[in-house]
Protein backbone atom coordinates (compact mmCIF):
# COMPACT_ATOMS: atom_id res chain seq x y z
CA UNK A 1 0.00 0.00 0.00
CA UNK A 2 1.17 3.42 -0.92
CA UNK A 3 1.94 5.79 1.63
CA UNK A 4 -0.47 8.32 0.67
CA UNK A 5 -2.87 5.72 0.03
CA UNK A 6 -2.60 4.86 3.76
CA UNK A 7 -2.81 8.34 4.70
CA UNK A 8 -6.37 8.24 3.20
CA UNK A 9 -7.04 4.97 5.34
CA UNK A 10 -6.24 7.22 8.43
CA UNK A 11 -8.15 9.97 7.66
CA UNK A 12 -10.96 7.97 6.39
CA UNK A 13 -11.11 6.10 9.89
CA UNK A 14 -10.78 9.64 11.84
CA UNK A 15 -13.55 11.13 9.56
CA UNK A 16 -16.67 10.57 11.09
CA UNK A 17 -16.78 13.82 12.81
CA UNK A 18 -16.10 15.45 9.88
CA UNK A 19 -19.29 14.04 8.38
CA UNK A 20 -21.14 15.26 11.70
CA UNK A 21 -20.63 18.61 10.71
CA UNK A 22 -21.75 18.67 7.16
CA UNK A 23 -19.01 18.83 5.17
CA UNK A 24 -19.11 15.48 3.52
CA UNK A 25 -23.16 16.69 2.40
CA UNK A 26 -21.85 19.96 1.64
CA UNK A 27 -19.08 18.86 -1.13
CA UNK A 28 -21.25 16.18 -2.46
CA UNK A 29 -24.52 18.76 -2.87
CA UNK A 30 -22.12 20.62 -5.41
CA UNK A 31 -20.54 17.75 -6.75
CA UNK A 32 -24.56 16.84 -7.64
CA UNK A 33 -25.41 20.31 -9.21
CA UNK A 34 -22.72 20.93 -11.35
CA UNK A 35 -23.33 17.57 -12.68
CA UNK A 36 -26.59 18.31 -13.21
CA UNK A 37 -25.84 21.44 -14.71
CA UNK A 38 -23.73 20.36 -17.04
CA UNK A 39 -25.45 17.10 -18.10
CA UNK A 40 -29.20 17.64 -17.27
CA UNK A 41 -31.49 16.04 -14.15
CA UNK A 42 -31.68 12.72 -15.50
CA UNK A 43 -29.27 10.17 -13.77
CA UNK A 44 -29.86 7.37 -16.48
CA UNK A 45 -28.62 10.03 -19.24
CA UNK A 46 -25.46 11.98 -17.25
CA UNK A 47 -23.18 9.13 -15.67
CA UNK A 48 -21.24 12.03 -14.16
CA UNK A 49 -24.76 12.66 -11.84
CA UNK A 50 -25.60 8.80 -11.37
CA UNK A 51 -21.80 8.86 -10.11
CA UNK A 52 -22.37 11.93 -7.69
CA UNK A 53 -25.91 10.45 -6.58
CA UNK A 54 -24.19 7.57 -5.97
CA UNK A 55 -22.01 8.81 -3.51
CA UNK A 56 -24.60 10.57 -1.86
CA UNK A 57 -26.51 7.30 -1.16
CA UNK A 58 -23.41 5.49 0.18
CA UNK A 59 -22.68 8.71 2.54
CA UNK A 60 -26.55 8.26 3.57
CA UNK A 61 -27.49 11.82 2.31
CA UNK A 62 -31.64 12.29 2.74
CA UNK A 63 -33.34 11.65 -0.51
CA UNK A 64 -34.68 15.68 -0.34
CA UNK A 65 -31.12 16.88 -0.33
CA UNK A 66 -30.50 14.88 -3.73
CA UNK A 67 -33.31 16.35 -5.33
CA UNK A 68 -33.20 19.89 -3.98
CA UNK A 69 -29.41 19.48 -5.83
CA UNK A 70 -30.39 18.25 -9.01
CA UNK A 71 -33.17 21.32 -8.89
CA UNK A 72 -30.49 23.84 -8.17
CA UNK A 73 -27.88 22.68 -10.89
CA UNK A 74 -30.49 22.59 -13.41
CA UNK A 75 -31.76 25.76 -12.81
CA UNK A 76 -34.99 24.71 -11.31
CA UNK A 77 -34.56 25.63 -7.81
CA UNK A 78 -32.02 28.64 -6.10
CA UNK A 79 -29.52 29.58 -8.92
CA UNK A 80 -26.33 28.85 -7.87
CA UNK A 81 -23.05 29.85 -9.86
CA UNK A 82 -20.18 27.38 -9.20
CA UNK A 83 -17.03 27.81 -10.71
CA UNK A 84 -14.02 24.34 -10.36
CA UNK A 85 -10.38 26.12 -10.14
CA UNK A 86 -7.20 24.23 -8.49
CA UNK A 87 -4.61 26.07 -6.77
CA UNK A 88 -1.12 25.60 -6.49
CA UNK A 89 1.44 26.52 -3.85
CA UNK A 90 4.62 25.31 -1.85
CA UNK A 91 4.15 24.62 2.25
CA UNK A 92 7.03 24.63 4.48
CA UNK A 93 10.35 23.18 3.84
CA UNK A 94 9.15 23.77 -0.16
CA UNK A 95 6.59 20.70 -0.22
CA UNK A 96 5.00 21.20 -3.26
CA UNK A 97 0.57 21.44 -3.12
CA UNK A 98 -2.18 21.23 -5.77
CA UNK A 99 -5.68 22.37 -3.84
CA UNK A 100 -9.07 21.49 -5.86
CA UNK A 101 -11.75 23.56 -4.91
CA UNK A 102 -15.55 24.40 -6.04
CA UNK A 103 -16.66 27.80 -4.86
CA UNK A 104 -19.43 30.03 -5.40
CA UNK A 105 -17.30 33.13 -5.09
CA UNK A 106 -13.44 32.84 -6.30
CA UNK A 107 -12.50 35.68 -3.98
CA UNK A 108 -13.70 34.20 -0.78
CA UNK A 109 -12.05 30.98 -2.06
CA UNK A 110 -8.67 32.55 -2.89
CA UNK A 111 -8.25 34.60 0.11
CA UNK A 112 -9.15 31.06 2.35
CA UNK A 113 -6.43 29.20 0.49
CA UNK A 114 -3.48 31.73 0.38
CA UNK A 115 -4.07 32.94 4.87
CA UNK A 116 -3.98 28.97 5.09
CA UNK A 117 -0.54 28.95 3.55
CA UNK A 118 0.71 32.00 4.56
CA UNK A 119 -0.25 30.76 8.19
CA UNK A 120 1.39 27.70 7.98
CA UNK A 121 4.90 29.37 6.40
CA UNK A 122 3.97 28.49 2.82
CA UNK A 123 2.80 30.16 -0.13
CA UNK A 124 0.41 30.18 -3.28
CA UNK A 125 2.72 29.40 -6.19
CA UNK A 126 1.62 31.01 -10.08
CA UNK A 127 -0.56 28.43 -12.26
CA UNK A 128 1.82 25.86 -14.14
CA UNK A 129 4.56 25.99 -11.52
CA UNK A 130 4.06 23.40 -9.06
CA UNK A 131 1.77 21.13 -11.37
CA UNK A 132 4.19 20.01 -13.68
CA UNK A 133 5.48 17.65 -10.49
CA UNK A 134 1.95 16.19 -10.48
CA UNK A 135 -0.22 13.79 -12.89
CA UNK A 136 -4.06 13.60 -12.09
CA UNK A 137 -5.36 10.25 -11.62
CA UNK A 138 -8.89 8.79 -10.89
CA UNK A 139 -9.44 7.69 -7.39
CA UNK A 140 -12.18 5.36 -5.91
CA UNK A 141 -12.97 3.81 -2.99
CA UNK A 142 -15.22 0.91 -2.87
CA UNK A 143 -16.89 -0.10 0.58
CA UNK A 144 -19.22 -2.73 2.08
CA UNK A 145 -19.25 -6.38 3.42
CA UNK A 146 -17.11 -9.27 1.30
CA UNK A 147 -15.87 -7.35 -1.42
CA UNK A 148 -14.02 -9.74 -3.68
CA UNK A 149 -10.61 -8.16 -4.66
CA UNK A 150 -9.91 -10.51 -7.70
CA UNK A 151 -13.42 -9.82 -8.80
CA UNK A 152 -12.82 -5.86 -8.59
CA UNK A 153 -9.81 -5.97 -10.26
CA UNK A 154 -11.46 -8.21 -13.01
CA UNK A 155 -13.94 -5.57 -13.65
CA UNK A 156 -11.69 -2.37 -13.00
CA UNK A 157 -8.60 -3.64 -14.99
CA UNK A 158 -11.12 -4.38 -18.32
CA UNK A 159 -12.38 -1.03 -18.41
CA UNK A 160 -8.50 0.18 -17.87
CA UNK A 161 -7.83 0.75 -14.30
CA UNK A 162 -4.00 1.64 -13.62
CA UNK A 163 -4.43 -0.37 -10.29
CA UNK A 164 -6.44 -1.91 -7.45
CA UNK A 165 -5.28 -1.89 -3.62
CA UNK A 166 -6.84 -3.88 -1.01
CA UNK A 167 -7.28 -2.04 2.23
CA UNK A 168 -8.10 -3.19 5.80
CA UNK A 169 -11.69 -2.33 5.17
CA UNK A 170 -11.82 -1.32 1.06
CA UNK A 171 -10.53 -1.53 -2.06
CA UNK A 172 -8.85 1.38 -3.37
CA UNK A 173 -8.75 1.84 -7.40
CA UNK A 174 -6.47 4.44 -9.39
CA UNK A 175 -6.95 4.69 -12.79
CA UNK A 176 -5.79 7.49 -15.79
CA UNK A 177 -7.79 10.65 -16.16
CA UNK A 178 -9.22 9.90 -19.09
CA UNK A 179 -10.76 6.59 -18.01
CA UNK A 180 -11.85 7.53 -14.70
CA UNK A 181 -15.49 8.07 -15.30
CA UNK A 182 -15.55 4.38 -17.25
CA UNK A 183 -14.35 2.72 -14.69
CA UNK A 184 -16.61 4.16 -11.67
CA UNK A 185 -19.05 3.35 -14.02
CA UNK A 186 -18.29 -0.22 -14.59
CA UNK A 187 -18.20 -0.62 -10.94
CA UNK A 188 -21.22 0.68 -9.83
CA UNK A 189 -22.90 -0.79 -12.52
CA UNK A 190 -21.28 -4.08 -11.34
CA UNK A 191 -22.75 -3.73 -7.95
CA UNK A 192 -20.40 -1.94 -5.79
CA UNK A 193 -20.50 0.52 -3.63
CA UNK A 194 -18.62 3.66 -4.34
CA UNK A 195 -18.13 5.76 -0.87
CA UNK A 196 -14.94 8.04 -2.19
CA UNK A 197 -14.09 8.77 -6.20
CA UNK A 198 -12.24 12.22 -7.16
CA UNK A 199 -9.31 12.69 -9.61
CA UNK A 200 -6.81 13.15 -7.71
CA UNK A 201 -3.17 14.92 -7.87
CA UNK A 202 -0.20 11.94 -7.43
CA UNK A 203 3.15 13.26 -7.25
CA UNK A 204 5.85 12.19 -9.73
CA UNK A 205 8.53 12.11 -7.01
CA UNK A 206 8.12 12.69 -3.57
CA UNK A 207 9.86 15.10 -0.58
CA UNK A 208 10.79 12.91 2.21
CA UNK A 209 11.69 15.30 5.73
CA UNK A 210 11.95 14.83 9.24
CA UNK A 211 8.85 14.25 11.63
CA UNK A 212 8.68 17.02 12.75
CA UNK A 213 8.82 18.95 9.64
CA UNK A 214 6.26 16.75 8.19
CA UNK A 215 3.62 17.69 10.45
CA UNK A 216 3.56 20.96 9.73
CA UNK A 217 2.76 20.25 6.12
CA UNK A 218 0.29 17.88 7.63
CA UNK A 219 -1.08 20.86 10.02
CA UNK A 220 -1.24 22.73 6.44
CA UNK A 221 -3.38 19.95 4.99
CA UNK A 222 -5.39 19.42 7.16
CA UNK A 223 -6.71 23.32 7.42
CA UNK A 224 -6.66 23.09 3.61
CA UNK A 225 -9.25 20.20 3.83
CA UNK A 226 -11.33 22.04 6.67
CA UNK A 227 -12.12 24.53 3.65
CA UNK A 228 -15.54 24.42 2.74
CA UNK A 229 -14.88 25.08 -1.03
CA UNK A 230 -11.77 22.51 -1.12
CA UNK A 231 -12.54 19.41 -2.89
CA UNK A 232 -9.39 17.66 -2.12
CA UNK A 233 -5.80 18.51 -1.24
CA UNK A 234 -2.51 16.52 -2.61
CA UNK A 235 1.22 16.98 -1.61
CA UNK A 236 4.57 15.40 -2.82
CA UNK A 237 5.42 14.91 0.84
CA UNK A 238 6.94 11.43 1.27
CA UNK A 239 4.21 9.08 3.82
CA UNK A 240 7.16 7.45 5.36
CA UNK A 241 6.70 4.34 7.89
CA UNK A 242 8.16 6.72 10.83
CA UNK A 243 5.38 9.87 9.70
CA UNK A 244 2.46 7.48 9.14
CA UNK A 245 3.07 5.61 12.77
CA UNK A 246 2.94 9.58 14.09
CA UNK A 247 -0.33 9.79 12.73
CA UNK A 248 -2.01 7.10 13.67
CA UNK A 249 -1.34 7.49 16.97
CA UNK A 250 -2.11 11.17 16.95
């Protein structure tokens, strides 16, 4: 397992209170209406929506909210501009970030993500600077009772996953950009459960520090994901053994 695979293990298994205060309906509302806004109300038509609807079963989001989202994005309900930018920017000791973010106001966004840098002794880098160190990849977590890992991979590798992890309680699937929407497809067509899926920045190489450097790009992270507009968050800071055990038992 990957290092910052694991990471997302931890943070998946510390997240519950996260979901108690919204956040997890919040993301996944907009994740719903610009689907819908960009592909129509109709789930059987726009896989993008059945994908986001999807997830908002599997997080156990009211049936209203769904609807009241599909309404907004297709301008039937509260209009609702949302615009998807990423960010980029270096955190201490010159770990390099790529921040996702979907925001109905780019100012109150952009002044969010550069105090959390500046307050952590990083900065926002210009666009093209810091991404060149990054590919995007899809990401997708599959959850529930006796999943079958050589049946996953069956289904995720013919539809051209780049890989499938088993975790102590998932199965975690990367894939390229371009075929990330097949493949979540496939899979929920095949049955499963998808509780996570975003494309997600990997690092080409990694920045490996000491501990106690490392957690204060981890601090940074973390107030980067406490963002209401951020999406997701990736670093090239190296997940060593010694930096996940910290974590863990933090």
């Amino acid at each position: 397992m990957s290092g910052h695979s694991k990471w997302s293990t931890i943070k998946r298994k510390k997240g519950a209170e996260d979901a108690k205060r919204g956040k997890v309906f919040t993301r996944i509302t907009r994740e719903i209406m610009v689907a819908a806004r960009e592909g129509g109300g109709d789930e059987t038509a726009n896989a993008k929506l059945k994908l986001a609807i999807a997830k908002a079963r599997a997080n156990n989001m009211p049936k209203d909210n769904i609807e009241r989202a599909i309404a907004r994005g297709t301008g039937d309900g509260e209009d609702t501009h949302l615009d998807e930018l990423t960010y980029e920017g270096y955190g201490p000791d010159g770990v390099a970030y790529m921040v996702d973010v979907l925001t109905d106001n780019k100012n109150r966004t952009l002044a969010e993500v550069k105090h959390a840098f500046s307050r952590s002794g990083g900065s926002l880098a210009s666009a093209g600077s810091v991404a060149w160190q990054f590919e995007q990849k899809g990401y997708i977590v599959l959850a529930g009772d006796n999943l079958d890992y050589e049946e996953v991979f069956m289904v995720a590798a013919e539809v051209g996953a780049d890989d499938v992890i088993q975790e102590d309680e998932s199965i975690v699937v990367y894939t390229p950009r371009e075929m990330f929407g097949a493949v979540e497809v496939a899979l929920d067509d095949a049955g499963y459960a998808v509780s996570e899926s975003e494309l997600r920045w990997e690092p080409k190489n990694e920045t490996e520090l000491p501990v106690d450097k490392a957690l204060k790009n981890m601090r940074l992270l973390e107030i980067l994901e406490e963002l209401d507009d951020v999406n997701s968050v990736s670093s090239n800071l190296s997940m060593t053994d010694e930096l996940l055990a910290s974590l863990e038992t933090a």
